[in-house]
N, C-alpha and C. Protein backbone atom coordinates (compact mmCIF):
# COMPACT_ATOMS: atom_id res chain seq x y z
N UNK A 1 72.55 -33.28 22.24
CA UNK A 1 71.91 -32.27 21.42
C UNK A 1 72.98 -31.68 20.49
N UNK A 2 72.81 -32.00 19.40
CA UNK A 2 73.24 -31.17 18.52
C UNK A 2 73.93 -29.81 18.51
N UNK A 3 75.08 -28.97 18.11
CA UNK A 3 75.78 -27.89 18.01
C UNK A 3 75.27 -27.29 16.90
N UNK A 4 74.58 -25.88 16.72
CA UNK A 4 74.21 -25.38 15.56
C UNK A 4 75.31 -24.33 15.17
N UNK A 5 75.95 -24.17 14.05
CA UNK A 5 77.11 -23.25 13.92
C UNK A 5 76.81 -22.30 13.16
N UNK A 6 76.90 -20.74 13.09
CA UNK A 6 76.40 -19.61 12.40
C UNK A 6 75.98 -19.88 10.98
N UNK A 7 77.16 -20.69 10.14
CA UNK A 7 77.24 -21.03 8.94
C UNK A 7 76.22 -21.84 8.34
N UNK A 8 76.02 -23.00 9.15
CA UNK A 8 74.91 -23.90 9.25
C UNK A 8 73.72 -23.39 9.09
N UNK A 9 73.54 -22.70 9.77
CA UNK A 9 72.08 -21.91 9.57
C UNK A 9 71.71 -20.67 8.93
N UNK A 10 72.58 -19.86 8.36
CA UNK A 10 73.03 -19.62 7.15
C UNK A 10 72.76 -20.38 5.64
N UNK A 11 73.38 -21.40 5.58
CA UNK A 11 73.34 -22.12 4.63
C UNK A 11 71.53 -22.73 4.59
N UNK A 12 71.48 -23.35 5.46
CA UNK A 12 70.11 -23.76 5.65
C UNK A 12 68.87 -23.10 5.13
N UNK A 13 69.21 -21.39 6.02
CA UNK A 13 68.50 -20.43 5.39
C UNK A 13 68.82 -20.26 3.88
N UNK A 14 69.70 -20.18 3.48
CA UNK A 14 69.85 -20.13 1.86
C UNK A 14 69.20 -21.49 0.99
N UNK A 15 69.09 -22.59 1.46
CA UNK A 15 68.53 -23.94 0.68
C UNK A 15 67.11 -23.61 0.79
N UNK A 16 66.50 -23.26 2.04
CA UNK A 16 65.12 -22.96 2.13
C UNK A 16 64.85 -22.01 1.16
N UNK A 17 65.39 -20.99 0.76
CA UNK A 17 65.19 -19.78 -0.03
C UNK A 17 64.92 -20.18 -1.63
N UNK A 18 65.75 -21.06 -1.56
CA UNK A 18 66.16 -21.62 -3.33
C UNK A 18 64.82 -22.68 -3.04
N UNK A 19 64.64 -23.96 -1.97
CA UNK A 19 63.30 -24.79 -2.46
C UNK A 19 62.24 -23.89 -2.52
N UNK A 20 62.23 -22.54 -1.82
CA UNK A 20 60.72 -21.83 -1.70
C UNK A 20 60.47 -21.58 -3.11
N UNK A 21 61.53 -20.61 -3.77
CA UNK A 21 61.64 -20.53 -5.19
C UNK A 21 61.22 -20.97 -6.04
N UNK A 22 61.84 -22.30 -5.81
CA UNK A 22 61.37 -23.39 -6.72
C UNK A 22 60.06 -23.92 -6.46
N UNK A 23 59.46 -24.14 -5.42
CA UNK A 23 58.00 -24.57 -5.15
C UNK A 23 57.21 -23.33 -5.70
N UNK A 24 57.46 -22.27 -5.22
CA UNK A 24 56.67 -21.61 -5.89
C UNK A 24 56.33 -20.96 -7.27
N UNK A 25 57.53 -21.48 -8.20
CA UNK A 25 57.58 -21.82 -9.62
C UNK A 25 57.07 -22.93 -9.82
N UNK A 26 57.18 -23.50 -9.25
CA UNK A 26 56.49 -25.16 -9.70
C UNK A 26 55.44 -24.93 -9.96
N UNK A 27 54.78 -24.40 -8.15
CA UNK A 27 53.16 -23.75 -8.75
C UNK A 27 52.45 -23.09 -9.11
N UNK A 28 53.14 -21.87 -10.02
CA UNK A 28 52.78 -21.28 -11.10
C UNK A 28 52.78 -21.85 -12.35
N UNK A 29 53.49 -23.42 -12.71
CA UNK A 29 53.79 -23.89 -13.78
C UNK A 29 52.30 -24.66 -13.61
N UNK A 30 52.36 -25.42 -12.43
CA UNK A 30 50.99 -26.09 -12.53
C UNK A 30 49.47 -25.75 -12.66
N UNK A 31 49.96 -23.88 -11.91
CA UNK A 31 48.61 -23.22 -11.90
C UNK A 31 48.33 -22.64 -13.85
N UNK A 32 49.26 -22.18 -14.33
CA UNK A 32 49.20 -22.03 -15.55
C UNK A 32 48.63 -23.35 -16.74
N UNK A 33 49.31 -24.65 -16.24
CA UNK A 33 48.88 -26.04 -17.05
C UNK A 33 47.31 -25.94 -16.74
N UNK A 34 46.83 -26.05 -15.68
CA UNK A 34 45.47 -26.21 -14.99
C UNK A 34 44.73 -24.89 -15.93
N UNK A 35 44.98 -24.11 -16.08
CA UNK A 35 44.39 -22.83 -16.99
C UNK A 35 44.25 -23.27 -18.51
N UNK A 36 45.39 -23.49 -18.61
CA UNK A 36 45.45 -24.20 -20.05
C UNK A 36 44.61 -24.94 -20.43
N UNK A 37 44.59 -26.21 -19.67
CA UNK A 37 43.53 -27.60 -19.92
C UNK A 37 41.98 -27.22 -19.96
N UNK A 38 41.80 -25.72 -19.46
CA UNK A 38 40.52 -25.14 -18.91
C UNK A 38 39.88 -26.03 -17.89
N UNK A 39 40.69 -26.39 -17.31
CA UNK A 39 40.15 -27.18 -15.61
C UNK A 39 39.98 -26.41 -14.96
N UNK A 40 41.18 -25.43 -14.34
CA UNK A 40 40.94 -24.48 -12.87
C UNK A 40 41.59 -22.93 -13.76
N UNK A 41 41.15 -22.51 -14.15
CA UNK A 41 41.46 -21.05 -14.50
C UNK A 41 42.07 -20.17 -13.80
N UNK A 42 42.70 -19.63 -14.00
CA UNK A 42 43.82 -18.54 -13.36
C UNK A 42 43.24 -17.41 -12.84
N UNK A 43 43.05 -17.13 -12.96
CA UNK A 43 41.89 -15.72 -12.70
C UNK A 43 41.38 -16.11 -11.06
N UNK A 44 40.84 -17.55 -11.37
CA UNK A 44 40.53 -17.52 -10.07
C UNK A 44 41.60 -18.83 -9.05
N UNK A 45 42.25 -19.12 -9.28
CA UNK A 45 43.54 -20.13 -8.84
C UNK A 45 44.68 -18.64 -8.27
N UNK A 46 44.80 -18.10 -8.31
CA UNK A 46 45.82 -17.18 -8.21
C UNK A 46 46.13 -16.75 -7.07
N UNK A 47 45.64 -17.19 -6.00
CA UNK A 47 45.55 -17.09 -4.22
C UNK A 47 46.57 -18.05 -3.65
N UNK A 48 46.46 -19.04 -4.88
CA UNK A 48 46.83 -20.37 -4.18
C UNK A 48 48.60 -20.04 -4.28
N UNK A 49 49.23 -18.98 -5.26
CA UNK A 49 50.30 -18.61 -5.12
C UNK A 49 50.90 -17.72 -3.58
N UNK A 50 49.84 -17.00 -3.19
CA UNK A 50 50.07 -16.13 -2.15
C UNK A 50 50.21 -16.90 -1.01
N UNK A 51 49.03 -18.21 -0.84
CA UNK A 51 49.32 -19.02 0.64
C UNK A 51 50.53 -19.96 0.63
N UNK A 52 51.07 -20.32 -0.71
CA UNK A 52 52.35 -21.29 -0.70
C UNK A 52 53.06 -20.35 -0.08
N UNK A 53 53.28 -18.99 -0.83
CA UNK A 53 54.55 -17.88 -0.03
C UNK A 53 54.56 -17.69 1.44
N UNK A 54 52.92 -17.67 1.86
CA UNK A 54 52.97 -17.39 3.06
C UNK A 54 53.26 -18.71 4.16
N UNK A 55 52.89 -20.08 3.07
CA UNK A 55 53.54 -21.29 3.92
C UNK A 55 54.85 -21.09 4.14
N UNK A 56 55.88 -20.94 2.98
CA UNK A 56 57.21 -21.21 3.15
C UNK A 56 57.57 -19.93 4.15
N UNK A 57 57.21 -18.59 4.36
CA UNK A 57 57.33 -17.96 5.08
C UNK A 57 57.25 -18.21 6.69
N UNK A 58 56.56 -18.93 6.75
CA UNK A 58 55.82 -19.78 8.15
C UNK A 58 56.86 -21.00 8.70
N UNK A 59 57.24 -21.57 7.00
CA UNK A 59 58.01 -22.94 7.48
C UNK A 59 59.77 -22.06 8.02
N UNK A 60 60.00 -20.75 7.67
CA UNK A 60 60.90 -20.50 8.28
C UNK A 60 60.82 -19.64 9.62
N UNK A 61 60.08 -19.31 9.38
CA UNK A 61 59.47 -19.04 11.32
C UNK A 61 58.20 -18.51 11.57
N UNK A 62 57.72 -19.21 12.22
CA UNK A 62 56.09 -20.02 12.67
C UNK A 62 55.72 -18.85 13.52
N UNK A 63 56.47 -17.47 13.91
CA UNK A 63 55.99 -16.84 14.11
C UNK A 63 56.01 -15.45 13.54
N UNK A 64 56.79 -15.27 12.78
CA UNK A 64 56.21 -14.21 11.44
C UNK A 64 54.71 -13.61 11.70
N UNK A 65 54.34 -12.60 12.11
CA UNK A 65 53.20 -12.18 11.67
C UNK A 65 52.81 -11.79 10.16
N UNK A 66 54.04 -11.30 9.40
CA UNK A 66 53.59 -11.29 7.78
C UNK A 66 53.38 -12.47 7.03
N UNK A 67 53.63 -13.66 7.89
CA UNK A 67 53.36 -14.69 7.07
C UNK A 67 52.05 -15.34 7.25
N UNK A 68 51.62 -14.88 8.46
CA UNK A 68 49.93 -15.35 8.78
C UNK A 68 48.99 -14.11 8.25
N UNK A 69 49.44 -12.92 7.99
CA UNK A 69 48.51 -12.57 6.93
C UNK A 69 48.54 -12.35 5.90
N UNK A 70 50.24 -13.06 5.30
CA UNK A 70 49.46 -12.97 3.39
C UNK A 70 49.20 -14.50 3.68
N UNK A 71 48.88 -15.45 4.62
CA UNK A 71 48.26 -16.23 4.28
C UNK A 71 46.60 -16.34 4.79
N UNK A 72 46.13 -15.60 5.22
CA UNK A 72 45.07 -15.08 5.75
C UNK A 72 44.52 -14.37 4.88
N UNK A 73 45.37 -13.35 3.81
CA UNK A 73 44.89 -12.87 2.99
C UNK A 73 44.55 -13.65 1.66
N UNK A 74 45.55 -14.59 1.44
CA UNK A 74 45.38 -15.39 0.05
C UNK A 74 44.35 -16.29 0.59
N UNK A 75 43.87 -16.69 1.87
CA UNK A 75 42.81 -17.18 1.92
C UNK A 75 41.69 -16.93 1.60
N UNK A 76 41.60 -15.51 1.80
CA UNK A 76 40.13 -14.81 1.70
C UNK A 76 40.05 -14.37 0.24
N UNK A 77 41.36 -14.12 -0.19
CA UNK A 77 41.26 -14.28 -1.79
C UNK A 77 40.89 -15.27 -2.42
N UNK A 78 41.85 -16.49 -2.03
CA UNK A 78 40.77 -17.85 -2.89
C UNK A 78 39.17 -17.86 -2.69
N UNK A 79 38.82 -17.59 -0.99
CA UNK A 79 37.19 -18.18 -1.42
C UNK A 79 36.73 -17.05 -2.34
N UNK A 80 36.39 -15.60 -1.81
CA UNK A 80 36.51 -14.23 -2.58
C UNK A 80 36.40 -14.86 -4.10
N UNK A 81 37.45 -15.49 -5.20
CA UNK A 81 37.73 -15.30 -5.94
C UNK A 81 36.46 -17.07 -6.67
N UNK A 82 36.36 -17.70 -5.68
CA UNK A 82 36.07 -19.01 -5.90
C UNK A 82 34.40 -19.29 -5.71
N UNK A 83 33.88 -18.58 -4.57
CA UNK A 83 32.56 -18.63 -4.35
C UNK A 83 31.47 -17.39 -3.98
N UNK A 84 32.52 -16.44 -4.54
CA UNK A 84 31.45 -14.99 -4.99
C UNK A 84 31.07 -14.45 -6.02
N UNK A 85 31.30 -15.62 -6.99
CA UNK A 85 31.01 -15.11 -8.50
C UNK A 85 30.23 -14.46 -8.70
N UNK A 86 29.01 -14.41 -8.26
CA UNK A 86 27.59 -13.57 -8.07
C UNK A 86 28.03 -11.94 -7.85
N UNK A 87 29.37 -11.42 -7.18
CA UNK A 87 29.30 -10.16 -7.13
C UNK A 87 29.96 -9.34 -8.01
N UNK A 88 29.72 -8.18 -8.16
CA UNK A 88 30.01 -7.13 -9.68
C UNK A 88 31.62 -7.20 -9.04
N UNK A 89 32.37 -6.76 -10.21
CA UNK A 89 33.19 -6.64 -10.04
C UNK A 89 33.79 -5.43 -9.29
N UNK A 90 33.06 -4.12 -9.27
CA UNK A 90 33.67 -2.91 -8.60
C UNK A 90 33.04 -3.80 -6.93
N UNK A 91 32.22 -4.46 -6.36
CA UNK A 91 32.40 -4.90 -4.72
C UNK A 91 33.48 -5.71 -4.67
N UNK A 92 33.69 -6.79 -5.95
CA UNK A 92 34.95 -7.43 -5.64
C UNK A 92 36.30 -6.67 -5.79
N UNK A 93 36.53 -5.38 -6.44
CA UNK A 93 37.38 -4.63 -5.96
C UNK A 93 37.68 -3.80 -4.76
N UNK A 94 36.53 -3.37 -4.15
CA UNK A 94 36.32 -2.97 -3.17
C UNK A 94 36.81 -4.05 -1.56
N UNK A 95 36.03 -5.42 -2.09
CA UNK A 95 36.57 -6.23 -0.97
C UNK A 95 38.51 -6.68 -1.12
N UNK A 96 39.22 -6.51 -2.20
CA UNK A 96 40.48 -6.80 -2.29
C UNK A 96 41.16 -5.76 -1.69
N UNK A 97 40.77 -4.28 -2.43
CA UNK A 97 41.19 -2.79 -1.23
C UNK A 97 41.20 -3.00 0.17
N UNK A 98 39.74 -3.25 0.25
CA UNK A 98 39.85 -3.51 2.13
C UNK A 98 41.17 -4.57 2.89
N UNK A 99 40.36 -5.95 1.91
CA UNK A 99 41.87 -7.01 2.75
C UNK A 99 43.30 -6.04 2.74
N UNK A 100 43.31 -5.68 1.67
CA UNK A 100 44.68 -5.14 1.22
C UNK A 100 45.35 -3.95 2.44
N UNK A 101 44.41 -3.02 2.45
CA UNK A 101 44.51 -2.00 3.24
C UNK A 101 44.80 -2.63 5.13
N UNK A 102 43.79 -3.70 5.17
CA UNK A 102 43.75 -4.51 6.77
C UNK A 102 45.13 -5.05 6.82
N UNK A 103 45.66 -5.74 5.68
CA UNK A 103 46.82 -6.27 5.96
C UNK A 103 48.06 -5.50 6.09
N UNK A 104 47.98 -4.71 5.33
CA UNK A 104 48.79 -3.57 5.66
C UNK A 104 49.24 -3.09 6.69
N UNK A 105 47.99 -2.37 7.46
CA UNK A 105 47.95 -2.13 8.88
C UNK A 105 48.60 -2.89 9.64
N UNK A 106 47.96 -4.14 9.59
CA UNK A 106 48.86 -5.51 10.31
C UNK A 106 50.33 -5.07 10.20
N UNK A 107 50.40 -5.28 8.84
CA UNK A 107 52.17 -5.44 8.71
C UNK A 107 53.00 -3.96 9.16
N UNK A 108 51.99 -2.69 9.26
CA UNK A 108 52.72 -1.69 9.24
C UNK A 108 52.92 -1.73 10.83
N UNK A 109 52.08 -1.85 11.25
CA UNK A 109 52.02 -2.18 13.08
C UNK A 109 52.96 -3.37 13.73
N UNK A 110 53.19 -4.44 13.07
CA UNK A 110 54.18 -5.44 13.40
C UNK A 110 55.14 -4.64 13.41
N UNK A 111 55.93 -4.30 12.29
CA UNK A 111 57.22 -3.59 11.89
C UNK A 111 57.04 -2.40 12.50
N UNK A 112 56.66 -1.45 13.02
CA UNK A 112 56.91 -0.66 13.95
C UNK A 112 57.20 -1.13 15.37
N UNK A 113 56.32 -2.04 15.87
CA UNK A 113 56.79 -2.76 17.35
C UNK A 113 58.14 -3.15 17.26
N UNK A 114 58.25 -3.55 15.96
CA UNK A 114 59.55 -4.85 15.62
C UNK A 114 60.88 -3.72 16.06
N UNK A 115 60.20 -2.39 15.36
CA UNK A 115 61.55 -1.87 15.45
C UNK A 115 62.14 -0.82 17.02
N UNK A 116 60.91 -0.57 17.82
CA UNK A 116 60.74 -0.26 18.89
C UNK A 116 61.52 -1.35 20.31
C-alpha cells in the first residue's frame, strides 16, 4: 500500500481545485454556446452550473454535506426551471426562497455540529 505524504495531498488538493475551475468554465462556455445557437437557453440551463460544483465538491469528499445540497438544490432548480413553465413567476420565486432558505438550514446546522 502506498505512503501518502502531507505534500502529496496538498498538491493533489490544489490540481483538483484548478480541474474544478476549469470544468466549470468549460461549462459555462458551453452553457453560453448552447444559448447562443438558441438550442438550450440560459435562463433555464443555469442549474446545470450548480450540480457540476456540487459534483466536484463530492469528488473531493463524498461526504460533504454542502455538496449534496447544492447538488440537491441545483437539482430542483433544473427541473423547477425546465418543467414548470406553466407557473407565474412570483411562485417560481417563492419556490427558489424556500430551496434557498432549506438549504441554508442544512448548511447552517452541518457547520455548527462541525464546529461543536
Amino acid at each position: 500500500m502506498p505512503v501518502h505524504r502531507k505534500g502529496e495531498d496538498v498538491e493533489a488538493k490544489e490540481k483538483m481545485k484548478v480541474v474544478s475551475g476549469a470544468v466549470i468554465l468549460l461549462t459555462l462556455g458551453v452553457l453560453v454556446l448552447l444559448s447562443t445557437f438558441g438550442i438550450y437557453s440560459l435562463d433555464k440551463s443555469w442549474p446545470i452550473l450548480i450540480i457540476v460544483f456540487a459534483l466536484f465538491t463530492l469528488l473531493q469528499s463524498h461526504r460533504d454535506l454542502g455538496g449534496w445540497v447544492i447538488g440537491a438544490a441545483g437539482l430542483l432548480f433544473l427541473f423547477f426551471e425546465n418543467w414548470f413553465g406553466q407557473m407565474s413567476a412570483t411562485s417560481m420565486n417563492l419556490v427558489r426562497t424556500v430551496l434557498l432558505i432549506v438549504a441554508g438550514f442544512f448548511l447552517f446546522k452541518y457547520m455548527k455540529k462541525k464546529e461543536s
